[in-house]
PDB file of N, CA and C in Angstrom:
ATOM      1  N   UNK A   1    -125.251 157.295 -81.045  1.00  0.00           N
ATOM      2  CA  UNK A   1    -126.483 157.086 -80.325  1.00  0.00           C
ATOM      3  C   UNK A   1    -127.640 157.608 -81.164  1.00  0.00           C
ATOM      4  N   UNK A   2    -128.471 156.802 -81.294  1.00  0.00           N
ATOM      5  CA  UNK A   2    -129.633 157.197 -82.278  1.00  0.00           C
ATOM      6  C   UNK A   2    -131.051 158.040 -81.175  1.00  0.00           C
ATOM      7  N   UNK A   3    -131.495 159.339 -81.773  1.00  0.00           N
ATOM      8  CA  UNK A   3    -132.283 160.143 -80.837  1.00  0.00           C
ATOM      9  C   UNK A   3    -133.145 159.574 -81.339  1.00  0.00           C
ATOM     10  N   UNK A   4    -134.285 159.530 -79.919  1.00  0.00           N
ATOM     11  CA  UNK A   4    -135.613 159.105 -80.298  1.00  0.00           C
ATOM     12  C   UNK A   4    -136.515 160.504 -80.542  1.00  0.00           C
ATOM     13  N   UNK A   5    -137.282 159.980 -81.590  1.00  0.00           N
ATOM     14  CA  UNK A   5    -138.501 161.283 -82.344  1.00  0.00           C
ATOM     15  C   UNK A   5    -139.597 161.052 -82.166  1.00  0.00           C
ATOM     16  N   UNK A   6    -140.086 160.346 -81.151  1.00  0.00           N
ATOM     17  CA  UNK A   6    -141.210 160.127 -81.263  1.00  0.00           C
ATOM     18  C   UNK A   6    -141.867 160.774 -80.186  1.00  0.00           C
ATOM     19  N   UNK A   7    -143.313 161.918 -80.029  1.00  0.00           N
ATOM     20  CA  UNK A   7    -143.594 162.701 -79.478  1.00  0.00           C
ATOM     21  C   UNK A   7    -144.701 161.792 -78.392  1.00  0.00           C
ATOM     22  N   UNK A   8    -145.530 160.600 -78.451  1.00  0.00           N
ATOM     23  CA  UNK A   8    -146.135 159.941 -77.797  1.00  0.00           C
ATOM     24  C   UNK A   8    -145.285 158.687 -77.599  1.00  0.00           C
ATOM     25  N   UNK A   9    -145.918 158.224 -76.244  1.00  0.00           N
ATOM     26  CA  UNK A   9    -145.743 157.263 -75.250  1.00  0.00           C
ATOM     27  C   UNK A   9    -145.867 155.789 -76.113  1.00  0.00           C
ATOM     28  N   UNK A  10    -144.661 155.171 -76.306  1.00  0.00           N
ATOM     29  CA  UNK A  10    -145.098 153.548 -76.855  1.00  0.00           C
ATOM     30  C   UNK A  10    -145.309 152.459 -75.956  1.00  0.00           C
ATOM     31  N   UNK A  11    -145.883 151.552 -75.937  1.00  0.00           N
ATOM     32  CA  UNK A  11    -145.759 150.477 -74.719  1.00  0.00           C
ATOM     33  C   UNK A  11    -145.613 149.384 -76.008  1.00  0.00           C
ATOM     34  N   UNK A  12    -145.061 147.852 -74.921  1.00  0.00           N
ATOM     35  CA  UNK A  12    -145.338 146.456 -75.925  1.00  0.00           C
ATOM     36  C   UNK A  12    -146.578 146.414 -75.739  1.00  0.00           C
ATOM     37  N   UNK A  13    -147.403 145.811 -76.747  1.00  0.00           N
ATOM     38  CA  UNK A  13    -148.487 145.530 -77.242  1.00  0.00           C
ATOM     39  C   UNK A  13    -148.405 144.610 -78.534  1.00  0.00           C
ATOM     40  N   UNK A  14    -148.596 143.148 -77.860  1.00  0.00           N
ATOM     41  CA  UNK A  14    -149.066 142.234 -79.103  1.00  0.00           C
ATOM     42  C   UNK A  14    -150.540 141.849 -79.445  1.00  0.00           C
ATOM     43  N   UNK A  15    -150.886 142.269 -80.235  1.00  0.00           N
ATOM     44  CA  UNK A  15    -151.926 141.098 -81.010  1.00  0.00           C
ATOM     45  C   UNK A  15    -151.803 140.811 -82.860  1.00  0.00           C
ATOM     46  N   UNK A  16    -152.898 140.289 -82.709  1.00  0.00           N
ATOM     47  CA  UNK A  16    -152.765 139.907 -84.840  1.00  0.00           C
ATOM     48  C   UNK A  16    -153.390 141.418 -85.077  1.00  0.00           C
ATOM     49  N   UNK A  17    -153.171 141.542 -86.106  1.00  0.00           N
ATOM     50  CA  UNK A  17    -153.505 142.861 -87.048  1.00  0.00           C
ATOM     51  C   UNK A  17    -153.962 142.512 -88.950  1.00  0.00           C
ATOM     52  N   UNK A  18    -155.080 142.181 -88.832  1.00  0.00           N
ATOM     53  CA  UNK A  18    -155.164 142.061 -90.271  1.00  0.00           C
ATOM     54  C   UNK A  18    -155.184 143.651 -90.891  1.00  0.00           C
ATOM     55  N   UNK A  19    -154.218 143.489 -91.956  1.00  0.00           N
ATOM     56  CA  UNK A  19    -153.498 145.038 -92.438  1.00  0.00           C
ATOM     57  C   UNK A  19    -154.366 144.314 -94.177  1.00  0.00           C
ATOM     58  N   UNK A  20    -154.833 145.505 -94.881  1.00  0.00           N
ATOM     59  CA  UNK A  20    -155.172 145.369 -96.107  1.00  0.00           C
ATOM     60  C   UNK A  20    -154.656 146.305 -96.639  1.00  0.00           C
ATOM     61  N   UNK A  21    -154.070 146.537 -98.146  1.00  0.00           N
ATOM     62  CA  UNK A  21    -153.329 147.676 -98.902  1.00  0.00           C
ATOM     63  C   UNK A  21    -153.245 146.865-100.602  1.00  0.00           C
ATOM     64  N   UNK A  22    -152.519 147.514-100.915  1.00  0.00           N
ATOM     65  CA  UNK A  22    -152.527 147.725-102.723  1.00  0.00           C
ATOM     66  C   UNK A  22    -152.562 145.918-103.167  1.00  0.00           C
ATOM     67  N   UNK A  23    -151.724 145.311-101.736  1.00  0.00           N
ATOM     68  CA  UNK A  23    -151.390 143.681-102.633  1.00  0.00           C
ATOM     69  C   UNK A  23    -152.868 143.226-102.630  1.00  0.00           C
ATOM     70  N   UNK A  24    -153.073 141.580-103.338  1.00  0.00           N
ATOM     71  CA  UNK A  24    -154.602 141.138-103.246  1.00  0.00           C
ATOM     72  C   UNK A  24    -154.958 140.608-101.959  1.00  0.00           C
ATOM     73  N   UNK A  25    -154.314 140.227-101.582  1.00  0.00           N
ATOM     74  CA  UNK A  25    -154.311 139.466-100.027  1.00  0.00           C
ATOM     75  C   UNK A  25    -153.742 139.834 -99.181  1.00  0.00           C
ATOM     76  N   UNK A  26    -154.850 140.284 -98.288  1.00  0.00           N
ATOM     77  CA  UNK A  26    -154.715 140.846 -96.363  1.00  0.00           C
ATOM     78  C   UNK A  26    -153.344 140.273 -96.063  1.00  0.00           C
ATOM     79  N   UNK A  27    -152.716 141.087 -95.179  1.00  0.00           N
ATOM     80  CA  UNK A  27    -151.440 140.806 -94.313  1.00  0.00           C
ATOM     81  C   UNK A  27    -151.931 140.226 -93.173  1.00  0.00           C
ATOM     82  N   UNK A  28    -151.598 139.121 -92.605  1.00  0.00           N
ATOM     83  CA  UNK A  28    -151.331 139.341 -90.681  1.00  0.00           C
ATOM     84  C   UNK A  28    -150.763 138.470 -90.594  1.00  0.00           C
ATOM     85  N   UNK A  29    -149.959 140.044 -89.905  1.00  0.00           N
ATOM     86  CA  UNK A  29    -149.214 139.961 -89.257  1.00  0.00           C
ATOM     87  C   UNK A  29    -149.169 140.151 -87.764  1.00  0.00           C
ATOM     88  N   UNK A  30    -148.092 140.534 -86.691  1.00  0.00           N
ATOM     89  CA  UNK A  30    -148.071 140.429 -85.529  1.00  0.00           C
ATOM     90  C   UNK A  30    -147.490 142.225 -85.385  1.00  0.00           C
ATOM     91  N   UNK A  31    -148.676 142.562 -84.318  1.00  0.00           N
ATOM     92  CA  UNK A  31    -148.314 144.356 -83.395  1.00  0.00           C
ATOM     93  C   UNK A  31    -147.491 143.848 -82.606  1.00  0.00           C
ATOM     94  N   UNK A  32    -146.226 144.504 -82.337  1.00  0.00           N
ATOM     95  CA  UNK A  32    -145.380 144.712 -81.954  1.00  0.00           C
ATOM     96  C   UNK A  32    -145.068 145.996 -80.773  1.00  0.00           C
ATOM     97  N   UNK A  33    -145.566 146.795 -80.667  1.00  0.00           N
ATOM     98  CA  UNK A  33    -145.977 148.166 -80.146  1.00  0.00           C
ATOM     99  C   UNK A  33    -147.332 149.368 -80.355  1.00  0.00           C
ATOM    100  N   UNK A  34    -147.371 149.729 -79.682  1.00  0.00           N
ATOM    101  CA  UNK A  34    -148.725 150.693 -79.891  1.00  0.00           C
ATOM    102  C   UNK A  34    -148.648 152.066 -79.139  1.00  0.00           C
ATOM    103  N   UNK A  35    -148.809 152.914 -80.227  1.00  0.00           N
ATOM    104  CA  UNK A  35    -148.613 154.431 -79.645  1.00  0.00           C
ATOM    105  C   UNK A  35    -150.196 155.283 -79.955  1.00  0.00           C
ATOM    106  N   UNK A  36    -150.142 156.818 -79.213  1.00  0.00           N
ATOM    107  CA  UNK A  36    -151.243 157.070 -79.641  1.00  0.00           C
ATOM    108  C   UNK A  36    -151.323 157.376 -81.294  1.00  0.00           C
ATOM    109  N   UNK A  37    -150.163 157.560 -81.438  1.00  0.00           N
ATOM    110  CA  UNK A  37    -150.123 157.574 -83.375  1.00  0.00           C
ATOM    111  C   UNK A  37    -149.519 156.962 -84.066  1.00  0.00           C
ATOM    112  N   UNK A  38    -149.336 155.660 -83.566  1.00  0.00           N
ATOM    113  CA  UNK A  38    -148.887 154.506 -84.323  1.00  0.00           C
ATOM    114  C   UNK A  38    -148.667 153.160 -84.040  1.00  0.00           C
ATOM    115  N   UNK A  39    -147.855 152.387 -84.747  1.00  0.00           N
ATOM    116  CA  UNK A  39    -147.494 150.983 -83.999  1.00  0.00           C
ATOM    117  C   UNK A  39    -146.410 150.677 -84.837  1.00  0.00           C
ATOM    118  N   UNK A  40    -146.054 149.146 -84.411  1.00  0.00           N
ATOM    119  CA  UNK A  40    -144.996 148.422 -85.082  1.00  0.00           C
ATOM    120  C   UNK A  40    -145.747 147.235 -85.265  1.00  0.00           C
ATOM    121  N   UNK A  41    -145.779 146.749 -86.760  1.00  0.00           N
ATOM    122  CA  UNK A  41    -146.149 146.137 -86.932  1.00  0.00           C
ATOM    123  C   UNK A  41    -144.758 144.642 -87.423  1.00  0.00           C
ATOM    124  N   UNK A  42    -145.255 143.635 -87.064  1.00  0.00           N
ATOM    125  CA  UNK A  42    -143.922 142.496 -87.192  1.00  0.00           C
ATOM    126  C   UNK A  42    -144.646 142.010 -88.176  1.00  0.00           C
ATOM    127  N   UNK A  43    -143.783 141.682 -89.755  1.00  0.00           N
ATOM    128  CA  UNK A  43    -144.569 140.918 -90.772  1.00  0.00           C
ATOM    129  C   UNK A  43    -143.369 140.698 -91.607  1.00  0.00           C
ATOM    130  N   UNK A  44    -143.136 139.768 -92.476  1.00  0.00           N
ATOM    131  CA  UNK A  44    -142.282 139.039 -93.528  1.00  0.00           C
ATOM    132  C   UNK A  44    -142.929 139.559 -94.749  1.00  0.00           C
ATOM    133  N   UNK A  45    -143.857 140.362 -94.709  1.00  0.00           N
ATOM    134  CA  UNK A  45    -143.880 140.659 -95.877  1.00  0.00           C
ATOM    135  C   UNK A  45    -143.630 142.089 -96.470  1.00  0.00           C
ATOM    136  N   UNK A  46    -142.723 142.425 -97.570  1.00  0.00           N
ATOM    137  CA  UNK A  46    -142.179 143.872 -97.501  1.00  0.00           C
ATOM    138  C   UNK A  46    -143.690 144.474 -97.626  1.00  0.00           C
ATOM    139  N   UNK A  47    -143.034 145.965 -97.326  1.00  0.00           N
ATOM    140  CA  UNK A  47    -144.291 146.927 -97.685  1.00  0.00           C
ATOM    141  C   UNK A  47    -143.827 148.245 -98.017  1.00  0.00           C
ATOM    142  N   UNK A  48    -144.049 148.662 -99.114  1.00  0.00           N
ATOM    143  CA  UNK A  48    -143.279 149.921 -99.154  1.00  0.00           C
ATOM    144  C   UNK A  48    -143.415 151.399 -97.900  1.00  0.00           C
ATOM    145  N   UNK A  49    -142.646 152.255 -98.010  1.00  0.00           N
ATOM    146  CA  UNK A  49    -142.734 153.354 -97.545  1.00  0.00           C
ATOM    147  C   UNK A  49    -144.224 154.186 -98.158  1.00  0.00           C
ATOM    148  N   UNK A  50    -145.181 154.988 -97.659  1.00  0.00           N
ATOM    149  CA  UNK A  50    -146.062 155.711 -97.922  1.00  0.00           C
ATOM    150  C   UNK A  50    -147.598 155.165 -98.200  1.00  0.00           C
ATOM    151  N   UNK A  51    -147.408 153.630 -97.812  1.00  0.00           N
ATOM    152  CA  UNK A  51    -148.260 153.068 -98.426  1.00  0.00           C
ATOM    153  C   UNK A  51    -148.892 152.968 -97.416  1.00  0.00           C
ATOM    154  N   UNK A  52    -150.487 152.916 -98.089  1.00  0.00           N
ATOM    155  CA  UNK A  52    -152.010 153.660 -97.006  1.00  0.00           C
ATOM    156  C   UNK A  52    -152.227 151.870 -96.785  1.00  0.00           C
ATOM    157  N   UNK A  53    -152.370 151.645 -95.578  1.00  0.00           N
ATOM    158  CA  UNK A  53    -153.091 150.285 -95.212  1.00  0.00           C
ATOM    159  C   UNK A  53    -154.546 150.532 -94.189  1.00  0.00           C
ATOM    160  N   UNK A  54    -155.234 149.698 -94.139  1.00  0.00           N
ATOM    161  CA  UNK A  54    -156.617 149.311 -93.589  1.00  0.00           C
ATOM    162  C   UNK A  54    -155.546 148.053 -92.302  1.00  0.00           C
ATOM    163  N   UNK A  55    -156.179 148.750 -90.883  1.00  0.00           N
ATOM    164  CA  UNK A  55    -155.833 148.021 -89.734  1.00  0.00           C
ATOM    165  C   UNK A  55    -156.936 147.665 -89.221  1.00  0.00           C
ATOM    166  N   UNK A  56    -157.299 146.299 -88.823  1.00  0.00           N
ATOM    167  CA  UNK A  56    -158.258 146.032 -87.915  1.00  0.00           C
ATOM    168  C   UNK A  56    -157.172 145.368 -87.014  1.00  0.00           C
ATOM    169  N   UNK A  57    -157.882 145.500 -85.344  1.00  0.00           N
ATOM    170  CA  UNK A  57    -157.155 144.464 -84.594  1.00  0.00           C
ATOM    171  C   UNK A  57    -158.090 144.889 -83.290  1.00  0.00           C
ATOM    172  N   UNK A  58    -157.810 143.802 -82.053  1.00  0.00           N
ATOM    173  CA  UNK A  58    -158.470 143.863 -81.205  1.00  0.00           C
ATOM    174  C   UNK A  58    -157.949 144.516 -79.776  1.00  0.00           C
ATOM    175  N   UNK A  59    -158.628 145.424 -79.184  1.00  0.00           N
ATOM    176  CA  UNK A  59    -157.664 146.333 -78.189  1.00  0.00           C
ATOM    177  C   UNK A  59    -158.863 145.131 -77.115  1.00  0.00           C
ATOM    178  N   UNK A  60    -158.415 145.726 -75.649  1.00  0.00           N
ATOM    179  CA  UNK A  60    -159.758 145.375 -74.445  1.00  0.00           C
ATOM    180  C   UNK A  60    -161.163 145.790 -74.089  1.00  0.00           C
ATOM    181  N   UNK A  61    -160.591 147.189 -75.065  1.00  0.00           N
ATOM    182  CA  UNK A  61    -162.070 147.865 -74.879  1.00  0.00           C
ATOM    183  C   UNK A  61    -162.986 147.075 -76.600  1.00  0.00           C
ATOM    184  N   UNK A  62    -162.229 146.782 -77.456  1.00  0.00           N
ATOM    185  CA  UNK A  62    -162.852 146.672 -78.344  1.00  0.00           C
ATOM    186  C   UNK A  62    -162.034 146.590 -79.951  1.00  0.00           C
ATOM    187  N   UNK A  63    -163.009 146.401 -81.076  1.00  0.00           N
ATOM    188  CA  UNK A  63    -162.388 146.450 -82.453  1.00  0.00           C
ATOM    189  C   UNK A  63    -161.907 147.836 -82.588  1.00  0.00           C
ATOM    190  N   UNK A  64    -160.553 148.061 -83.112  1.00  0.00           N
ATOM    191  CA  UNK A  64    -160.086 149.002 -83.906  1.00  0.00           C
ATOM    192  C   UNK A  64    -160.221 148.842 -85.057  1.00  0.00           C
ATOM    193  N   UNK A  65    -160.610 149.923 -86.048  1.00  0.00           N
ATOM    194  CA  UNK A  65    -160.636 149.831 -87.604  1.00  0.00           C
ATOM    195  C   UNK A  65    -160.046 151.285 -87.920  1.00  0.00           C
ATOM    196  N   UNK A  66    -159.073 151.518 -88.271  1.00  0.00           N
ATOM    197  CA  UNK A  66    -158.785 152.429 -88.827  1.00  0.00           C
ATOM    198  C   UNK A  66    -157.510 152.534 -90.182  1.00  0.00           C
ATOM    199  N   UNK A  67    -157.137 154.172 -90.672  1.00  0.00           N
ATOM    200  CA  UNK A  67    -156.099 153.908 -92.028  1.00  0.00           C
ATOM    201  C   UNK A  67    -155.147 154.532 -91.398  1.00  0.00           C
ATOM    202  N   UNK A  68    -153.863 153.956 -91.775  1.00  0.00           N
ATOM    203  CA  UNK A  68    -152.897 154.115 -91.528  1.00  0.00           C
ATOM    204  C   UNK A  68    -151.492 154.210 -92.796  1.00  0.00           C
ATOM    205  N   UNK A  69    -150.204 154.714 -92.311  1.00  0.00           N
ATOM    206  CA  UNK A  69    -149.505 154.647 -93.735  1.00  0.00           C
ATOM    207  C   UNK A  69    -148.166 154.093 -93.242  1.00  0.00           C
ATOM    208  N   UNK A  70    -147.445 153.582 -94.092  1.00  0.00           N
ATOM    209  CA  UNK A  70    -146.307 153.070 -93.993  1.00  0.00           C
ATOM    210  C   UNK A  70    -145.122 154.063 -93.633  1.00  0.00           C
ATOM    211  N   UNK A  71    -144.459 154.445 -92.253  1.00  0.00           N
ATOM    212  CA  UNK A  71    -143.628 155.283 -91.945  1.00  0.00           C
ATOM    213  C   UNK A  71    -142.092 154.901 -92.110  1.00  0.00           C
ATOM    214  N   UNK A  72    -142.414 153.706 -91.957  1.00  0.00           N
ATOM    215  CA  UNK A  72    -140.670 153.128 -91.733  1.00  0.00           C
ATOM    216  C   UNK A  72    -140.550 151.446 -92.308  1.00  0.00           C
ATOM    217  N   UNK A  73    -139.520 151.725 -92.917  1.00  0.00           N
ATOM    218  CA  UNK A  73    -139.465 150.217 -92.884  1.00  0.00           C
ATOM    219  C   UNK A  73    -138.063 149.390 -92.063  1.00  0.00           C
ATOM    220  N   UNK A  74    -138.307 148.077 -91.818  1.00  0.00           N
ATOM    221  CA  UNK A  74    -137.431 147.323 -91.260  1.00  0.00           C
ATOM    222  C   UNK A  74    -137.433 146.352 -91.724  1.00  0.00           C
ATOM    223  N   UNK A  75    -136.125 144.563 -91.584  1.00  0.00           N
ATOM    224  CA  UNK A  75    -136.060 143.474 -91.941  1.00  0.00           C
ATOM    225  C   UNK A  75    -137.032 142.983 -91.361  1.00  0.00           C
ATOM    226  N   UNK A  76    -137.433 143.470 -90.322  1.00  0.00           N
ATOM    227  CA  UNK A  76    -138.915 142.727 -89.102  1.00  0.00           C
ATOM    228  C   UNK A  76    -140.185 143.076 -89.651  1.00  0.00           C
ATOM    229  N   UNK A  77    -140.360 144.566 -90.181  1.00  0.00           N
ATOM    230  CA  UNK A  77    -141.452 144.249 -89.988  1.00  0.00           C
ATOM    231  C   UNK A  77    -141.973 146.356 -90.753  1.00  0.00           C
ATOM    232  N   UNK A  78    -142.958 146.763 -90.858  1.00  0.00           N
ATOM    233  CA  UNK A  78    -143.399 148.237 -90.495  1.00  0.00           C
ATOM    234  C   UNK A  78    -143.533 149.117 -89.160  1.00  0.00           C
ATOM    235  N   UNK A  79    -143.514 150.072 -89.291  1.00  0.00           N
ATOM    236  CA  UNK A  79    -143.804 151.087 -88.448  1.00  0.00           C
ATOM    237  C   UNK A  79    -145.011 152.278 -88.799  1.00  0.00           C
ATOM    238  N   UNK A  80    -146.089 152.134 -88.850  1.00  0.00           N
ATOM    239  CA  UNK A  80    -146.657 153.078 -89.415  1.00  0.00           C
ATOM    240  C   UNK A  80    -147.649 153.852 -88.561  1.00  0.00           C
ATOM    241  N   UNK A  81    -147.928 155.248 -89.401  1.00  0.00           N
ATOM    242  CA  UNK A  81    -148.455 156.392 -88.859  1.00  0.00           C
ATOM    243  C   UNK A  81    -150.140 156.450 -88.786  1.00  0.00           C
ATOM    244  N   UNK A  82    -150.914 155.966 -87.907  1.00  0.00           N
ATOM    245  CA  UNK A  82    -152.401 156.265 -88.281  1.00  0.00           C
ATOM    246  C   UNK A  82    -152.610 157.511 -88.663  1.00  0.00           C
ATOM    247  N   UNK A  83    -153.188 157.549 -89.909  1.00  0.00           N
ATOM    248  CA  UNK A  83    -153.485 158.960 -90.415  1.00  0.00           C
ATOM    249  C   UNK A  83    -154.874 158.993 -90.051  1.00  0.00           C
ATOM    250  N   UNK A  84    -156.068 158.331 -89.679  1.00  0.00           N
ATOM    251  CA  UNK A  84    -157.824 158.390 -89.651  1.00  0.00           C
ATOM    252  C   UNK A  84    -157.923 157.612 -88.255  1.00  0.00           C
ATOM    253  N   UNK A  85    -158.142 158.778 -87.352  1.00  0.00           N
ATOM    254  CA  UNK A  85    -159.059 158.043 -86.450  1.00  0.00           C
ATOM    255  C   UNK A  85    -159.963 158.703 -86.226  1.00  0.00           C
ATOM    256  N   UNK A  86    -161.193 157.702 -85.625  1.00  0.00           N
ATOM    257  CA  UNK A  86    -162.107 158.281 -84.951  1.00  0.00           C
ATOM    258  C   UNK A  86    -162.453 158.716 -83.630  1.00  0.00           C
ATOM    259  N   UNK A  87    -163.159 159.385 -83.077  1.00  0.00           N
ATOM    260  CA  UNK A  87    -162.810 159.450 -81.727  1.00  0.00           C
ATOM    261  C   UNK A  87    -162.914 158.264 -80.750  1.00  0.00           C
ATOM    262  N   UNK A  88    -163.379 157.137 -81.331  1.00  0.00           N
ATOM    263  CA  UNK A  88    -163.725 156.058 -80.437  1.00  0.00           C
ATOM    264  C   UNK A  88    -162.289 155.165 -80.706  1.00  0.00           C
ATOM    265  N   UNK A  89    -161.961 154.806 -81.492  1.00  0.00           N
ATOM    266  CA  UNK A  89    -160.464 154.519 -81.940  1.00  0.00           C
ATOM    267  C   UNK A  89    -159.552 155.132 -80.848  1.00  0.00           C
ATOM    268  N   UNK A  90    -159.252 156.581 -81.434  1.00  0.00           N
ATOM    269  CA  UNK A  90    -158.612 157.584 -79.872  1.00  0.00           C
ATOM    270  C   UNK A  90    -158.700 156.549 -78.673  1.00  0.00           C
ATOM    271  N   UNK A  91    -159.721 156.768 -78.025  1.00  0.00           N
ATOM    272  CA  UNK A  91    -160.127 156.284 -76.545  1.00  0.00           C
ATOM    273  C   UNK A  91    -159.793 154.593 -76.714  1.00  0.00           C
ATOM    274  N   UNK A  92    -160.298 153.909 -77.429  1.00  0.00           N
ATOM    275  CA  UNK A  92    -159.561 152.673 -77.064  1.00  0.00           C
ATOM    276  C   UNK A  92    -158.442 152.228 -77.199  1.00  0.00           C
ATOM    277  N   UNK A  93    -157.409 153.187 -77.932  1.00  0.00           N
ATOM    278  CA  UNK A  93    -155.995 152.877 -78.008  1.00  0.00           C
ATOM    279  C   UNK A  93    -155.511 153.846 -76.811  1.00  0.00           C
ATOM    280  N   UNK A  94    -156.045 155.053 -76.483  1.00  0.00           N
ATOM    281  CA  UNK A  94    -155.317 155.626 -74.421  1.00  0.00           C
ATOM    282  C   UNK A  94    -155.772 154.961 -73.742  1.00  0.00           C
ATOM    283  N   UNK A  95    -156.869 153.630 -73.829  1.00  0.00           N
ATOM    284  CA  UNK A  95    -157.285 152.865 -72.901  1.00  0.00           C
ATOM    285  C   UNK A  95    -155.886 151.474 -72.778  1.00  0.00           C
ATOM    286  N   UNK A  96    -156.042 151.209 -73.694  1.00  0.00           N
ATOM    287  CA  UNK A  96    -155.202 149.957 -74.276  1.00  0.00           C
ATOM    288  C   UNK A  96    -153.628 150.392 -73.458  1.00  0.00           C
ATOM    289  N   UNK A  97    -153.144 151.776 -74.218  1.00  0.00           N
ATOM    290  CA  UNK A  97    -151.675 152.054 -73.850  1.00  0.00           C
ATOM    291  C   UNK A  97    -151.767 152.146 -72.253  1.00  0.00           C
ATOM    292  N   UNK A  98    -153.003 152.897 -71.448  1.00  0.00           N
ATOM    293  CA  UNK A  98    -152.450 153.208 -69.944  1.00  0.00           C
ATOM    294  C   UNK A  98    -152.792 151.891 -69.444  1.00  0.00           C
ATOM    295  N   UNK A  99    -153.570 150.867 -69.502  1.00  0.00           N
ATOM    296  CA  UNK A  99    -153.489 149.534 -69.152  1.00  0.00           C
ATOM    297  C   UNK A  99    -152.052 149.413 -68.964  1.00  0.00           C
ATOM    298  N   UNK A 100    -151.314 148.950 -70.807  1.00  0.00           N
ATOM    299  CA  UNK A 100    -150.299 148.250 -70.696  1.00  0.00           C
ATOM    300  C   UNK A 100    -149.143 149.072 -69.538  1.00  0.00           C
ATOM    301  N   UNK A 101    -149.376 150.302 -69.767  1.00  0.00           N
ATOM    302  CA  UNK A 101    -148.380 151.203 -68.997  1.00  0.00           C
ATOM    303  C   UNK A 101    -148.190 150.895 -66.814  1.00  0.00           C
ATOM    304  N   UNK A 102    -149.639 150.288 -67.030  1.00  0.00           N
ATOM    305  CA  UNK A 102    -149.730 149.981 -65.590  1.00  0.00           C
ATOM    306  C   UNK A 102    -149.400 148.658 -65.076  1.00  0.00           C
ATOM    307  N   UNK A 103    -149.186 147.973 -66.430  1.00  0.00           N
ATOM    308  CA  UNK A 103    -148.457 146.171 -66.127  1.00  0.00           C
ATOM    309  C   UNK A 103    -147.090 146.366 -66.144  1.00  0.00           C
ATOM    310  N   UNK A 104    -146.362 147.524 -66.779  1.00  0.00           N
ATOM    311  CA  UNK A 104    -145.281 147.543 -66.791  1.00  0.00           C
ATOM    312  C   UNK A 104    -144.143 147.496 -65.428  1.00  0.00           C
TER     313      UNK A 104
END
């Protein structure tokens, strides 16, 4: 049985995510989940472990822009850690998660 480590609340959460990092051309791909310190991102294209990406994507309250790093990898897709938010970022992703938490 594999333990879960993760100290915040995940919900499903899809939208597009244009992800930018070291390659020349933006990723988007598809969010998969959304935590207060992270997500899953679904994409075909590898990405290494540690690697700093640029996330934009659209919550209800609004644009997210923030940096994030490559935590995990999978055949599906990333998992990564926002390392930079701002406080307005913060609030629209606990807005976003207790929404989804209340459709559940």
């Amino acid at each position: 049985m594999r333990s879960e480590r993760r100290a915040a609340q995940r919900v499903a959460f899809g939208c597009e995510v244009e992800c930018e990092g070291p390659q020349p051309d933006p990723i988007r791909p598809q969010m998969r989940d959304l935590s207060a310190t992270g997500a899953f991102i679904q994409s075909a294209t590898p990405v290494a472990l540690g690697t700093r990406l640029a996330l934009r994507f659209q919550l209800p309250g609004g644009d997210v822009m923030l940096a994030a790093e490559v935590a995990r990898t999978t055949q599906d897709g990333v998992g990564v850690r926002f390392v930079e938010l701002s406080e307005l970022d913060r609030r629209l992703i606990a807005d976003a998660i207790a929404r989804a938490g209340e459709m559940s």
